[in-house]
C-alpha atoms as a PDB file:
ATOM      1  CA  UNK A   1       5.020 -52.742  12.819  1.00  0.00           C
ATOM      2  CA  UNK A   2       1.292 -51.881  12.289  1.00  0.00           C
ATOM      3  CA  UNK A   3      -0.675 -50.465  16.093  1.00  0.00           C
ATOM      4  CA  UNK A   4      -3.756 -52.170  16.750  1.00  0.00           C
ATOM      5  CA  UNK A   5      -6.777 -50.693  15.443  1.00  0.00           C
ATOM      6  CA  UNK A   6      -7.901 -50.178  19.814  1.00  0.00           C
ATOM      7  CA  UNK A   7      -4.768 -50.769  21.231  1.00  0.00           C
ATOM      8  CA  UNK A   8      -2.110 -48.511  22.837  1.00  0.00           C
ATOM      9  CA  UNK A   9       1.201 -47.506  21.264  1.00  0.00           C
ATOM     10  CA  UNK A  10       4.458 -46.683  22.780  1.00  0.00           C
ATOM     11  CA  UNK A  11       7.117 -44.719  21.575  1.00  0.00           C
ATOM     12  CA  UNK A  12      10.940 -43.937  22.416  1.00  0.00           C
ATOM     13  CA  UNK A  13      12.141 -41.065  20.755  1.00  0.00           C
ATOM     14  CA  UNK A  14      16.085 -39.525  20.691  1.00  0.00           C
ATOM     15  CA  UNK A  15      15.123 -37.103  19.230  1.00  0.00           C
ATOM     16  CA  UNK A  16      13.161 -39.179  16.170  1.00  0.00           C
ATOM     17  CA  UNK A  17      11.544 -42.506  16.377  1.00  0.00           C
ATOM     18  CA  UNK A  18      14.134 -45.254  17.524  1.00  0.00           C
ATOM     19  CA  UNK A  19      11.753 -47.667  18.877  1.00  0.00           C
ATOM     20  CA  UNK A  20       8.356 -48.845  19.080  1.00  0.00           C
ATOM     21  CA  UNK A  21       5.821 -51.032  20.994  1.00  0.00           C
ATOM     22  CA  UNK A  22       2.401 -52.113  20.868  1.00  0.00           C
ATOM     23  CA  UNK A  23      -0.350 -53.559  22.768  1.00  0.00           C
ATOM     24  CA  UNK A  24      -4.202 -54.653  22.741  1.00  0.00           C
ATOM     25  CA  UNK A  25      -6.493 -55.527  25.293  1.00  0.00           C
ATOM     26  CA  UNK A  26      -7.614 -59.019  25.802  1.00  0.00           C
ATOM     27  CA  UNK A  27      -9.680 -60.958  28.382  1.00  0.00           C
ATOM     28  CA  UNK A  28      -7.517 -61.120  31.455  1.00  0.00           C
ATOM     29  CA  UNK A  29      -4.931 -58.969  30.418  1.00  0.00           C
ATOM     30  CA  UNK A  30      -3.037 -57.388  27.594  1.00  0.00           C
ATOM     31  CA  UNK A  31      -0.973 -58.599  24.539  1.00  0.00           C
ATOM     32  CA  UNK A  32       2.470 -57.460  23.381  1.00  0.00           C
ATOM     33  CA  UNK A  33       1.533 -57.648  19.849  1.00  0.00           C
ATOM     34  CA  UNK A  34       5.246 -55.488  18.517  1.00  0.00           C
ATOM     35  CA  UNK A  35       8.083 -54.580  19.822  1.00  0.00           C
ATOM     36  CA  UNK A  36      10.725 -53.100  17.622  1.00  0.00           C
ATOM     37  CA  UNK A  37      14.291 -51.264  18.108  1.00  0.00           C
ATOM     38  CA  UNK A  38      16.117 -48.911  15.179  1.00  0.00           C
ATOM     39  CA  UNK A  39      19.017 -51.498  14.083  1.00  0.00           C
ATOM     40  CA  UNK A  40      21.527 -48.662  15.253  1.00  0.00           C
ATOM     41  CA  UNK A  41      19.930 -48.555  18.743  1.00  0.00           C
ATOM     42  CA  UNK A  42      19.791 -52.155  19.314  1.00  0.00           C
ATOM     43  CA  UNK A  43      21.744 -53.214  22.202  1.00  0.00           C
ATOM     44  CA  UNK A  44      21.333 -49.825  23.852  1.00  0.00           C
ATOM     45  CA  UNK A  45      18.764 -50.911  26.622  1.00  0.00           C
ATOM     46  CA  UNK A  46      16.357 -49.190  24.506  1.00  0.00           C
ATOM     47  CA  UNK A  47      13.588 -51.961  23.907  1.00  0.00           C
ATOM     48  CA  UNK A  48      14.013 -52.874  27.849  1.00  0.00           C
ATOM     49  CA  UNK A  49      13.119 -49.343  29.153  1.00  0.00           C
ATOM     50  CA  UNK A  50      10.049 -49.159  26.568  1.00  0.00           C
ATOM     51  CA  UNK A  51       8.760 -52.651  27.706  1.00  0.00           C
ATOM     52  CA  UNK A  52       9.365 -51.342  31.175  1.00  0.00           C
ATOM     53  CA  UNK A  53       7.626 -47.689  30.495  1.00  0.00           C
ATOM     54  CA  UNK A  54       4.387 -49.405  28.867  1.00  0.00           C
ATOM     55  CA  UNK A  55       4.165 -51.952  31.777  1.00  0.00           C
ATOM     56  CA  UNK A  56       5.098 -49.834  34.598  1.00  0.00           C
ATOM     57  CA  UNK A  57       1.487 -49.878  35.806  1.00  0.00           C
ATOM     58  CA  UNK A  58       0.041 -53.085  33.895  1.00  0.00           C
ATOM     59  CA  UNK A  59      -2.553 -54.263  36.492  1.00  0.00           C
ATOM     60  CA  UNK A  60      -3.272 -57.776  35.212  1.00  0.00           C
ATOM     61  CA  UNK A  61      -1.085 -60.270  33.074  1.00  0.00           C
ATOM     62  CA  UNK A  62       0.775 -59.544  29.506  1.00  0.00           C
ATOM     63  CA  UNK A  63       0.904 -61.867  27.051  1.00  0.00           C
ATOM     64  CA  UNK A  64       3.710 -62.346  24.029  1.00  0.00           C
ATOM     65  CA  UNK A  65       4.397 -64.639  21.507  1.00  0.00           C
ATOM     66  CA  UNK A  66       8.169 -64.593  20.152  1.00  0.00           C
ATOM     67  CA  UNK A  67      10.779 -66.854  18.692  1.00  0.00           C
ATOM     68  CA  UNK A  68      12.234 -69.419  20.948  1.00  0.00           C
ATOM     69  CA  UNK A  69      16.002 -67.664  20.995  1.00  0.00           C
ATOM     70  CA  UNK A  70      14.206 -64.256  22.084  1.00  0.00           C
ATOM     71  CA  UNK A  71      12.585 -66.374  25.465  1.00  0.00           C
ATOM     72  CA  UNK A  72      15.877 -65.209  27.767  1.00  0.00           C
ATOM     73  CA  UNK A  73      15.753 -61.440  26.618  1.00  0.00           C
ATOM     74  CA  UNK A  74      11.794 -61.243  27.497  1.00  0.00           C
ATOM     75  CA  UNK A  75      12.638 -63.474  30.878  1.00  0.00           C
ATOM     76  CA  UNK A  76      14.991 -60.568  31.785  1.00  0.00           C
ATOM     77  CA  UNK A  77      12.264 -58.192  32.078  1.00  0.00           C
ATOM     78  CA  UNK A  78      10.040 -60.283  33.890  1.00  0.00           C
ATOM     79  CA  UNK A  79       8.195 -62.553  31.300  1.00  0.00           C
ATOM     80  CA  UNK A  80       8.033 -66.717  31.352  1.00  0.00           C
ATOM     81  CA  UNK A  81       6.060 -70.003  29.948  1.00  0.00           C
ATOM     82  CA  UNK A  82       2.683 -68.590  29.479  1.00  0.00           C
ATOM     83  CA  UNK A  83       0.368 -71.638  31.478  1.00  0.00           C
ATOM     84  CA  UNK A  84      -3.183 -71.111  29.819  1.00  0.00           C
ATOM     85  CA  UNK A  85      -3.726 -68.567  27.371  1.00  0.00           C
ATOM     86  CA  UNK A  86      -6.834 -66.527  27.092  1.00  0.00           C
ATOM     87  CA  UNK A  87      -9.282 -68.009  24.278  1.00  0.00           C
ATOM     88  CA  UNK A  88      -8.885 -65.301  21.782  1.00  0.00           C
ATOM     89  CA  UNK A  89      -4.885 -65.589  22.371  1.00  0.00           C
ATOM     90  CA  UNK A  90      -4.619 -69.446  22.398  1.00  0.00           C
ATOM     91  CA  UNK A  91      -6.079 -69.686  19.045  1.00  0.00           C
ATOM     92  CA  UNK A  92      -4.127 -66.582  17.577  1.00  0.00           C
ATOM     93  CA  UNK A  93      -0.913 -68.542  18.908  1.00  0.00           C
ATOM     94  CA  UNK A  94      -2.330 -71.833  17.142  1.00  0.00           C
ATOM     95  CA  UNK A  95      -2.290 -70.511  13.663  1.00  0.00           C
ATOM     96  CA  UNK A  96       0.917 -68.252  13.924  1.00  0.00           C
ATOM     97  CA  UNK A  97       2.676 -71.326  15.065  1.00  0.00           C
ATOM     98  CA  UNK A  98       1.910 -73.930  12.140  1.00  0.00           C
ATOM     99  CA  UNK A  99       3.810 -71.250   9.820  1.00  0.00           C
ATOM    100  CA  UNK A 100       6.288 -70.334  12.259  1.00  0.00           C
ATOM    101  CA  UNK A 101       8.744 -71.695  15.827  1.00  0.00           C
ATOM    102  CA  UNK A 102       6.983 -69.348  18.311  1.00  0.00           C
ATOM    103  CA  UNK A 103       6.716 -69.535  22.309  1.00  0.00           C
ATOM    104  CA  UNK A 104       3.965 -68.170  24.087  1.00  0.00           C
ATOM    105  CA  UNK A 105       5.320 -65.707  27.539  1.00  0.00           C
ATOM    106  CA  UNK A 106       3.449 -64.278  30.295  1.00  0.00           C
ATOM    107  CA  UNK A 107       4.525 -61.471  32.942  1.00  0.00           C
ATOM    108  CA  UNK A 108       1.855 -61.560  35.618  1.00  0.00           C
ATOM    109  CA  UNK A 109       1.295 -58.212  37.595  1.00  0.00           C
ATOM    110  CA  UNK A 110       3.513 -57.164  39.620  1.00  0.00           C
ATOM    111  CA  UNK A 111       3.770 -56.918  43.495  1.00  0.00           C
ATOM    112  CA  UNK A 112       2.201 -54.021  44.694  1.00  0.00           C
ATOM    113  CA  UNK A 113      -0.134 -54.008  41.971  1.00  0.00           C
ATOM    114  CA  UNK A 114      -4.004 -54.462  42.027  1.00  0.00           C
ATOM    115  CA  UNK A 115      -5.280 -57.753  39.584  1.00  0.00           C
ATOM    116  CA  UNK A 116      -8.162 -56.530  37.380  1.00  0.00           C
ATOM    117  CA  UNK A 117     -11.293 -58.576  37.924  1.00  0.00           C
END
């Protein structure tokens, strides 16, 4: 997994790397651009509590794009159908899906939390 050139990346750590998570700032929101798991921590919770950590305090709505079987594990931590996509992500999601089965998710701030605007 490459990090975005101006984008955040997340780490989990035990006591090396075991996991990883990225994401870049788009209009409206942000964009879960990678999220990976050591094979020998997979099934540990660990990808959960790093998607958690890094959107703890996410203020507006993140965006995903995954394979179809992965739609239940992202709708476990919040995430569903993404409706309209921002402009730069709708055509991003456009091209990635004539090569590949993708879906498109969306987890919309949380309650409590202030939309930015």
């Amino acid at each position: 997994m490459r990090a975005p050139a101006q984008g955040t990346f997340w780490v989990a750590r035990s006591p090396g790397i075991i996991a990883g998570l990225s994401l870049s700032e788009v209009d409206g929101g942000q964009w879960l651009t990678g999220l990976f798991v050591a094979p020998d921590r997979r099934s540990e919770g660990v990808g959960e509590q790093l998607v958690a950590a890094a959107l703890e305090n996410a203020c507006a709505s993140t965006w995903l794009f995954c394979h179809p079987s992965l739609a239940l594990y992202y709708g476990r931590q919040g995430f569903a159908p993404a409706g309209a996509l921002p402009r730069s992500l709708h055509d991003k999601f456009q091209r990635y899906q004539r090569s590949k089965a993708l879906i498109a998710l969306e987890r919309t701030a949380q309650p409590g939390q202030v939309s930015a605007g």
